[in-house]
C-alpha atoms as a PDB file:
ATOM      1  CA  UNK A   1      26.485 -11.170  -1.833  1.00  0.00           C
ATOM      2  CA  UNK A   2      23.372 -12.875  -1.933  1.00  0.00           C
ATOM      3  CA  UNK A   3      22.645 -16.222  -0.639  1.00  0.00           C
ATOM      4  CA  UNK A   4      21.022 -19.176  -2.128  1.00  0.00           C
ATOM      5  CA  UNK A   5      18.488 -19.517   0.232  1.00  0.00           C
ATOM      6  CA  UNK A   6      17.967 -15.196   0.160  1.00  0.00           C
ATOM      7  CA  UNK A   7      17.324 -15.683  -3.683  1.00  0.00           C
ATOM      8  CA  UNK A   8      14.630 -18.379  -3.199  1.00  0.00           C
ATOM      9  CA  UNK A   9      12.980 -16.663  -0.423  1.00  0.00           C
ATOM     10  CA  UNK A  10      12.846 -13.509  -2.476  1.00  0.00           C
ATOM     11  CA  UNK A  11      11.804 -15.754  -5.860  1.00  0.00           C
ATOM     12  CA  UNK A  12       9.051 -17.256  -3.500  1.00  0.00           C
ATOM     13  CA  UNK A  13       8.051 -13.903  -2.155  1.00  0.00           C
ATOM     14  CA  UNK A  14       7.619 -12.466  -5.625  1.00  0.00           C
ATOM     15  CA  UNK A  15       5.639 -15.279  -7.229  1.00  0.00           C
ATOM     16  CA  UNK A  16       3.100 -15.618  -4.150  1.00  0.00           C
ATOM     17  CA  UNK A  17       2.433 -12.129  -3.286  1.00  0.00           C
ATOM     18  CA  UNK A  18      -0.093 -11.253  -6.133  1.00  0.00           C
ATOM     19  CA  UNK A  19      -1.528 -14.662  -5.160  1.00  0.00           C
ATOM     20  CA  UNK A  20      -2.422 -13.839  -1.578  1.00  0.00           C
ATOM     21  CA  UNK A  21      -3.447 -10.051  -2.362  1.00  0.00           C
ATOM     22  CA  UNK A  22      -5.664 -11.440  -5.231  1.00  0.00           C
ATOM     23  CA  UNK A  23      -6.903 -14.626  -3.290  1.00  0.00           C
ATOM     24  CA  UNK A  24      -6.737 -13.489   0.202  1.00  0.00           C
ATOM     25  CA  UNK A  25      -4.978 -16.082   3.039  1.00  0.00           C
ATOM     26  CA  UNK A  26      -7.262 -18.702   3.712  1.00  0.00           C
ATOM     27  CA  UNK A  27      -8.292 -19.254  -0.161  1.00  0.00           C
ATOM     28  CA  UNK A  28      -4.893 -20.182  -0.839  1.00  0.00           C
ATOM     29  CA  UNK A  29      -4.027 -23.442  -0.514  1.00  0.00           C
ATOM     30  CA  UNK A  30      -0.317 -24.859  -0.390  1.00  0.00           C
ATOM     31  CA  UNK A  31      -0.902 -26.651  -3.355  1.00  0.00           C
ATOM     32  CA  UNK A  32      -1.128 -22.656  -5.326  1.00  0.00           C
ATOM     33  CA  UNK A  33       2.084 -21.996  -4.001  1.00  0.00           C
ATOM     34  CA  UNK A  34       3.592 -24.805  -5.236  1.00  0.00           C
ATOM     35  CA  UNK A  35       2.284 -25.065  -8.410  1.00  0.00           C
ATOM     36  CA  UNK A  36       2.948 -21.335  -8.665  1.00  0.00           C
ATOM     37  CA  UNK A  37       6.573 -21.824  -7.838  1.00  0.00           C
ATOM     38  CA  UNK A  38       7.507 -25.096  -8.730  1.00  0.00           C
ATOM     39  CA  UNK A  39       8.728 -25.648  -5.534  1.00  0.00           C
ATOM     40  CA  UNK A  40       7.760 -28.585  -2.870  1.00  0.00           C
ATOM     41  CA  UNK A  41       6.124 -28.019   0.567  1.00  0.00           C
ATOM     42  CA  UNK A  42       9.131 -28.771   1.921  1.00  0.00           C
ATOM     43  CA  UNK A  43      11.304 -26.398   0.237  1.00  0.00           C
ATOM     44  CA  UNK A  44       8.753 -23.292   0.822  1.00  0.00           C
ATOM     45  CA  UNK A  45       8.669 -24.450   4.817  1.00  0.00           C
ATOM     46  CA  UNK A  46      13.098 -24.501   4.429  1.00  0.00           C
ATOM     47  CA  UNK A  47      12.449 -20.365   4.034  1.00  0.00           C
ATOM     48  CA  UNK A  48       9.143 -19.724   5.940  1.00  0.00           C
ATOM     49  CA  UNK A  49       7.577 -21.468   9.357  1.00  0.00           C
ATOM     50  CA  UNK A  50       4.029 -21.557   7.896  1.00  0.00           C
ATOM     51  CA  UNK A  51       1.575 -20.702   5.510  1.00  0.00           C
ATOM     52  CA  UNK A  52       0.819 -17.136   8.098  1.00  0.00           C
ATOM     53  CA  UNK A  53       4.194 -16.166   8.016  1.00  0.00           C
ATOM     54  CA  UNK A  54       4.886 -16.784   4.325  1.00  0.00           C
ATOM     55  CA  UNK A  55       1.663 -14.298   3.750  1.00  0.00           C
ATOM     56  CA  UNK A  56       3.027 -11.549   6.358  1.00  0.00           C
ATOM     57  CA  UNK A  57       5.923 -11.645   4.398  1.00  0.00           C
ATOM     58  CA  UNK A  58       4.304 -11.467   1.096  1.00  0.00           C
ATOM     59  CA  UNK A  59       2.371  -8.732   2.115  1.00  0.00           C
ATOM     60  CA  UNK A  60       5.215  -6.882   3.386  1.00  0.00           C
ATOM     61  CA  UNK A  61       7.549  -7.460   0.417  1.00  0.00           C
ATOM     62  CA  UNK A  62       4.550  -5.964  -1.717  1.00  0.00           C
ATOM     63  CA  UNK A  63       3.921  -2.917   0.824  1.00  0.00           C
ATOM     64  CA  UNK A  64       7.478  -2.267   0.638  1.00  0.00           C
ATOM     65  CA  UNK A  65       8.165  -1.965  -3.307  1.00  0.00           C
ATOM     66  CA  UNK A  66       4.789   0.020  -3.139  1.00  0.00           C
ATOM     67  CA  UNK A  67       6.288   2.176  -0.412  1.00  0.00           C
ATOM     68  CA  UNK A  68       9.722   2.518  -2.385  1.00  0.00           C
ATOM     69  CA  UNK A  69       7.486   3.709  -5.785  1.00  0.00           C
ATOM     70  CA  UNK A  70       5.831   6.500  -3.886  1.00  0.00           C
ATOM     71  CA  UNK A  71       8.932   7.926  -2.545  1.00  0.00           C
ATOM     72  CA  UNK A  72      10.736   7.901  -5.985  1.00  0.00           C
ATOM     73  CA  UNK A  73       7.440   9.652  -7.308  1.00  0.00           C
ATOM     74  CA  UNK A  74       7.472  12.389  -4.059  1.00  0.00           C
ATOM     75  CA  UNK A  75      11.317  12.996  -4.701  1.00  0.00           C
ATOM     76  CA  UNK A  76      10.580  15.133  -7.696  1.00  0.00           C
ATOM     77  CA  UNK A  77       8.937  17.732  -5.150  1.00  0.00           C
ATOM     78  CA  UNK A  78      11.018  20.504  -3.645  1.00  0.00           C
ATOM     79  CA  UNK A  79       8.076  20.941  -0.619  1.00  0.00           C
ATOM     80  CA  UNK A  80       5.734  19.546   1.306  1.00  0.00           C
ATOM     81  CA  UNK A  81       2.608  21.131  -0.695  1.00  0.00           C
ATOM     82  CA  UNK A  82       4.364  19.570  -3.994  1.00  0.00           C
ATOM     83  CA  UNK A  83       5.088  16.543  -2.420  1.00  0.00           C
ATOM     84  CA  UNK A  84       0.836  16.060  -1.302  1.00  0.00           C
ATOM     85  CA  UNK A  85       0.211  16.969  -5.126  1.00  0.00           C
ATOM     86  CA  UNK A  86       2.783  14.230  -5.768  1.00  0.00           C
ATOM     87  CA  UNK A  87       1.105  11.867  -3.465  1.00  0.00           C
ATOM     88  CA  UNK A  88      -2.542  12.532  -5.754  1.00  0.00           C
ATOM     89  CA  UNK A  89      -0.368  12.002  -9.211  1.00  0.00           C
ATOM     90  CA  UNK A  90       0.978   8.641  -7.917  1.00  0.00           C
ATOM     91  CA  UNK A  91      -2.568   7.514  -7.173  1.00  0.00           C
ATOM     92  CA  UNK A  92      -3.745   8.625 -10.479  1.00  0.00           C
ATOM     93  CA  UNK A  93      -2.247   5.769 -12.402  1.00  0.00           C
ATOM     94  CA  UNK A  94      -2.571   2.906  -8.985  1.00  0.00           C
ATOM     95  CA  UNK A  95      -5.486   1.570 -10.568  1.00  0.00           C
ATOM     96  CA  UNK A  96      -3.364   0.003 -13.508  1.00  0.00           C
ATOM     97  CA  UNK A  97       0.245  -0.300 -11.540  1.00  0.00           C
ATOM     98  CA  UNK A  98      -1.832  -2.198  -8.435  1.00  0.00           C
ATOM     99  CA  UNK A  99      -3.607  -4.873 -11.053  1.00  0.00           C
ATOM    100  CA  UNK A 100       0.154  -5.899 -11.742  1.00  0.00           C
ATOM    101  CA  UNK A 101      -0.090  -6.835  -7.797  1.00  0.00           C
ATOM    102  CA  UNK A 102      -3.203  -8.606  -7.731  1.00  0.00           C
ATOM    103  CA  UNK A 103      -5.137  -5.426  -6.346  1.00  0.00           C
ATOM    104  CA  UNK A 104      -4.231  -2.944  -3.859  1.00  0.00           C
ATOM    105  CA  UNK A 105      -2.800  -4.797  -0.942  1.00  0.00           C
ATOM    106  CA  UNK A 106      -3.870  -2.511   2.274  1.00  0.00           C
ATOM    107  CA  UNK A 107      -7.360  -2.983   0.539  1.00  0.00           C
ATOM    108  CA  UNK A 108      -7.619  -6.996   0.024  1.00  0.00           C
ATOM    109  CA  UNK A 109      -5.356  -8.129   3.137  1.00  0.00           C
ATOM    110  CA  UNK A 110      -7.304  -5.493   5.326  1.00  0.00           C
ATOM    111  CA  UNK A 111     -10.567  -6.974   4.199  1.00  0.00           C
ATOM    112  CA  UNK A 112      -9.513 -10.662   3.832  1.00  0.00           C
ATOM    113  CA  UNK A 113      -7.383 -10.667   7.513  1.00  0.00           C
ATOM    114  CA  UNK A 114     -10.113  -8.760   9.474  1.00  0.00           C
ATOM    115  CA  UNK A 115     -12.416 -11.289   9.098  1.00  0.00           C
ATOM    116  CA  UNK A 116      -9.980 -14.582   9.648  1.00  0.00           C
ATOM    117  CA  UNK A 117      -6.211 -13.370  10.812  1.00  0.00           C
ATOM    118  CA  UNK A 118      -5.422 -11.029  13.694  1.00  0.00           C
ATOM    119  CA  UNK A 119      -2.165 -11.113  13.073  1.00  0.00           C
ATOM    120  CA  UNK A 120      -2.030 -10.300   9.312  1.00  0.00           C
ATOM    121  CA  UNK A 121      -4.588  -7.661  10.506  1.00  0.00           C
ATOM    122  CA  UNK A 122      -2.279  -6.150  12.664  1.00  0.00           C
ATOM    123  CA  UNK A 123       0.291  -5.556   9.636  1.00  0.00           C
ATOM    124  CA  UNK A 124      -2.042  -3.631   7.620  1.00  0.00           C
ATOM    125  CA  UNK A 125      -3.160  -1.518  10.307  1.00  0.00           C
ATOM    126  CA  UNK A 126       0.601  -0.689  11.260  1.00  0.00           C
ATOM    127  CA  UNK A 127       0.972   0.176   7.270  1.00  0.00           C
ATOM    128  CA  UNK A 128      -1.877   2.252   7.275  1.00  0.00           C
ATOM    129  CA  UNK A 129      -0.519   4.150  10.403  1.00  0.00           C
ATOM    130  CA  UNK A 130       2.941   4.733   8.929  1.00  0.00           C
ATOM    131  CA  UNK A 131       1.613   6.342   5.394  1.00  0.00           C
ATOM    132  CA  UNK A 132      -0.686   8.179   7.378  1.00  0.00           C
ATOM    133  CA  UNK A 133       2.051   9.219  10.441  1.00  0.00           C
ATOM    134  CA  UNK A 134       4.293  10.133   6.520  1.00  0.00           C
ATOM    135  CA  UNK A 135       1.328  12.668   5.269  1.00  0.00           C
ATOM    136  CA  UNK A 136       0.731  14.464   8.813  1.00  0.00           C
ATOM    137  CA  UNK A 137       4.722  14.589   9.356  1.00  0.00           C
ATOM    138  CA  UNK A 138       4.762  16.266   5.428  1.00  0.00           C
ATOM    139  CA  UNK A 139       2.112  18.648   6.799  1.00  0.00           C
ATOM    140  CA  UNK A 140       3.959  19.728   9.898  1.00  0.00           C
ATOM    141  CA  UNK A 141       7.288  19.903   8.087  1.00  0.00           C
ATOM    142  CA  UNK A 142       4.337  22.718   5.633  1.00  0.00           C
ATOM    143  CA  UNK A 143       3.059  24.466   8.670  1.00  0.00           C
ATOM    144  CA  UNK A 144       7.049  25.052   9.933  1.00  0.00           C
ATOM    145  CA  UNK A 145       8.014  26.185   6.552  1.00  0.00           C
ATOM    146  CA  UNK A 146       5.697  28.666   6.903  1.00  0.00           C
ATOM    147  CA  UNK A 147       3.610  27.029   3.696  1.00  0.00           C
ATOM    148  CA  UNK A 148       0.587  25.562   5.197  1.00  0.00           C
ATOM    149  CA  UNK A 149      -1.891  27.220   7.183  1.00  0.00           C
ATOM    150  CA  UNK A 150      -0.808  26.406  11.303  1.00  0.00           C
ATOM    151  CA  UNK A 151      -4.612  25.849  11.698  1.00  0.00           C
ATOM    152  CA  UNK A 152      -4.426  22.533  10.037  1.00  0.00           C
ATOM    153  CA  UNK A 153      -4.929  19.087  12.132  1.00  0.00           C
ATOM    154  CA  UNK A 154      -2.205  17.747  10.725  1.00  0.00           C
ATOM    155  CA  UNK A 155      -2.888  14.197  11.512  1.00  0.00           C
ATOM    156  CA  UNK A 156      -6.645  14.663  11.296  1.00  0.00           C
ATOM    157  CA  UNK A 157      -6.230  15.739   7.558  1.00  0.00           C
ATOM    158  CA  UNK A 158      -3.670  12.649   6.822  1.00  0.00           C
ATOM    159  CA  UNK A 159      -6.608  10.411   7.899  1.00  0.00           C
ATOM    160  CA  UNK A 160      -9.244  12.126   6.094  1.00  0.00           C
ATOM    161  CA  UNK A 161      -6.764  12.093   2.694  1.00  0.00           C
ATOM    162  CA  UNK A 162      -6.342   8.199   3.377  1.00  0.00           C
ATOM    163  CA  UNK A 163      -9.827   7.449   3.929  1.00  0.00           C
ATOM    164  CA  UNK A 164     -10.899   9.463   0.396  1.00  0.00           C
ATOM    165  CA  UNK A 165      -8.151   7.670  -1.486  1.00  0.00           C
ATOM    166  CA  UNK A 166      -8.595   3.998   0.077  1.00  0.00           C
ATOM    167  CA  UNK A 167     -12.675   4.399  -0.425  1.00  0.00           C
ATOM    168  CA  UNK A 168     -11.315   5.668  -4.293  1.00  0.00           C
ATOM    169  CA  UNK A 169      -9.770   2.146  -4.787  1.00  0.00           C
ATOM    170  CA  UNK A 170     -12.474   0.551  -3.826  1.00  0.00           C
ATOM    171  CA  UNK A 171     -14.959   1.843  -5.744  1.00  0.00           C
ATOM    172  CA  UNK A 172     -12.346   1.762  -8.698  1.00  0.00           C
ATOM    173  CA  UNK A 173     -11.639  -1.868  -8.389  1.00  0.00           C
ATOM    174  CA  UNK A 174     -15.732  -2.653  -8.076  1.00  0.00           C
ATOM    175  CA  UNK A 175     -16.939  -0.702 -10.144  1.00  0.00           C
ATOM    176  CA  UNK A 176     -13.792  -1.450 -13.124  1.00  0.00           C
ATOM    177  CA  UNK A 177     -13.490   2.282 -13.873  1.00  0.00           C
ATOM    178  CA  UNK A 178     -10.931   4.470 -13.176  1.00  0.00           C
ATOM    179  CA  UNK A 179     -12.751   7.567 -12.856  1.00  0.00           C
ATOM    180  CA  UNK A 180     -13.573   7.389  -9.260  1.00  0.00           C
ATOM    181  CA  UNK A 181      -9.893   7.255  -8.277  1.00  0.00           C
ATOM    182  CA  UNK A 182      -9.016  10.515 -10.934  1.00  0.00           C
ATOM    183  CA  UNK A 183     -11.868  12.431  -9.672  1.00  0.00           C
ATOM    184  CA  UNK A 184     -11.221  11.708  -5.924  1.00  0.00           C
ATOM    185  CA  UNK A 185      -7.666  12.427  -6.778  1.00  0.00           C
ATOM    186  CA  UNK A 186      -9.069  15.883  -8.229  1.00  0.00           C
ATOM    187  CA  UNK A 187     -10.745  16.678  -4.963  1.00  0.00           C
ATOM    188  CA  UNK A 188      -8.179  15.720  -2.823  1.00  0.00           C
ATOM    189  CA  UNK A 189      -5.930  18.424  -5.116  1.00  0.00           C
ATOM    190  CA  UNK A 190      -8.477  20.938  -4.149  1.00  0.00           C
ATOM    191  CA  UNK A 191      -8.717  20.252  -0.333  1.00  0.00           C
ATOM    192  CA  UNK A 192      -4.700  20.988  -0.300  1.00  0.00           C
ATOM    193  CA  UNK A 193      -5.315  24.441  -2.500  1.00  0.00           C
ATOM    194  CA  UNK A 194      -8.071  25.449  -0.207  1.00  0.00           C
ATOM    195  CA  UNK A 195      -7.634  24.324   2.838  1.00  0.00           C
ATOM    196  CA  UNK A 196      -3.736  23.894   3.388  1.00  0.00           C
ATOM    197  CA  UNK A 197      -2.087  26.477   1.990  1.00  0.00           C
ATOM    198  CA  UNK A 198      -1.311  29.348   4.314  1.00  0.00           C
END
């Protein structure tokens, strides 16, 4: 059963999180949050310590409904080369699903927190490692099943495949046009055919 307090926290969570990804931290004020949720300074501070760890938890509450889409998307695939392929389809379609969240959050909170929050920095970084730790262990689990070619980094490629589809967003997002992220997606798709599969 859910609490009373758990149900604010989570209403709070949900109705600040686009703010800060779309804002960044030190742009918004307490007065947004209020406003935004109707609630007083006093009742946000009941459910957080401070305006830092009300945005670590936004951003975390964001990265992990993100994280819970691409894992319903991968499920569909019965191995680890359909499951990459499955990674590249998600992305396909992030440029609308990630407007609904104020942007891509690893994108704006990486930006926004390396320049003013160390700690908030620090989050990203560890989110970044885990969905790149996610591809390389997907690789391995390839290379054992005999799928993907045993001379494959398997890490090296994971960052590589991060660092195509996170500079994809960006120019997306600047440029307002999707094809950067579909085309990127389309070359990533051929990296896996030509250089993964055993």
């Amino acid at each position: 059963m859910t609490t009373k307090a758990e149900l604010t926290s989570q209403f709070i969570l949900q109705t600040v999180a686009p703010i800060f990804n779309k804002n960044g931290y030190a742009a918004t004020s307490m007065s947004d949050i209020t406003k935004a949720t109707g609630l007083t300074k006093g009742a946000i501070y009941g459910n957080f310590k401070n305006k830092e760890d009300l945005a670590i938890a936004a951003f975390k509450f964001t990265i992990k409904n993100m994280m819970k889409r691409i894992a319903n998307h991968m499920s569909s695939g019965n191995s680890p080369i359909e499951k990459l392929f499955l990674i590249t389809d998600f992305y396909r379609n992030y440029y609308d699903y990630s407007k609904q969240l104020g942007g891509c959050p690893v994108l704006n909170i990486g930006v926004d927190a390396n320049n003013q929050n160390t700690l908030l920095l620090q989050n990203v970084r560890q989110v970044i490692e885990r969905l790149q730790d996610q591809v390389a262990t997907l690789i391995e689990d390839g290379i054992e099943a005999g799928e993907i070619s045993t001379e494959v980094n398997a890490m090296q490629f994971a960052k590589r495949l991060d660092t195509m589809i996170q500079g994809a967003i960006f120019m997306t997002y600047t440029m307002d046009d999707n094809f950067y992220i579909k085309d990127t997606m389309d070359a990533i798709d051929a990296l896996i055919t030509n250089e993964l599969k055993a």
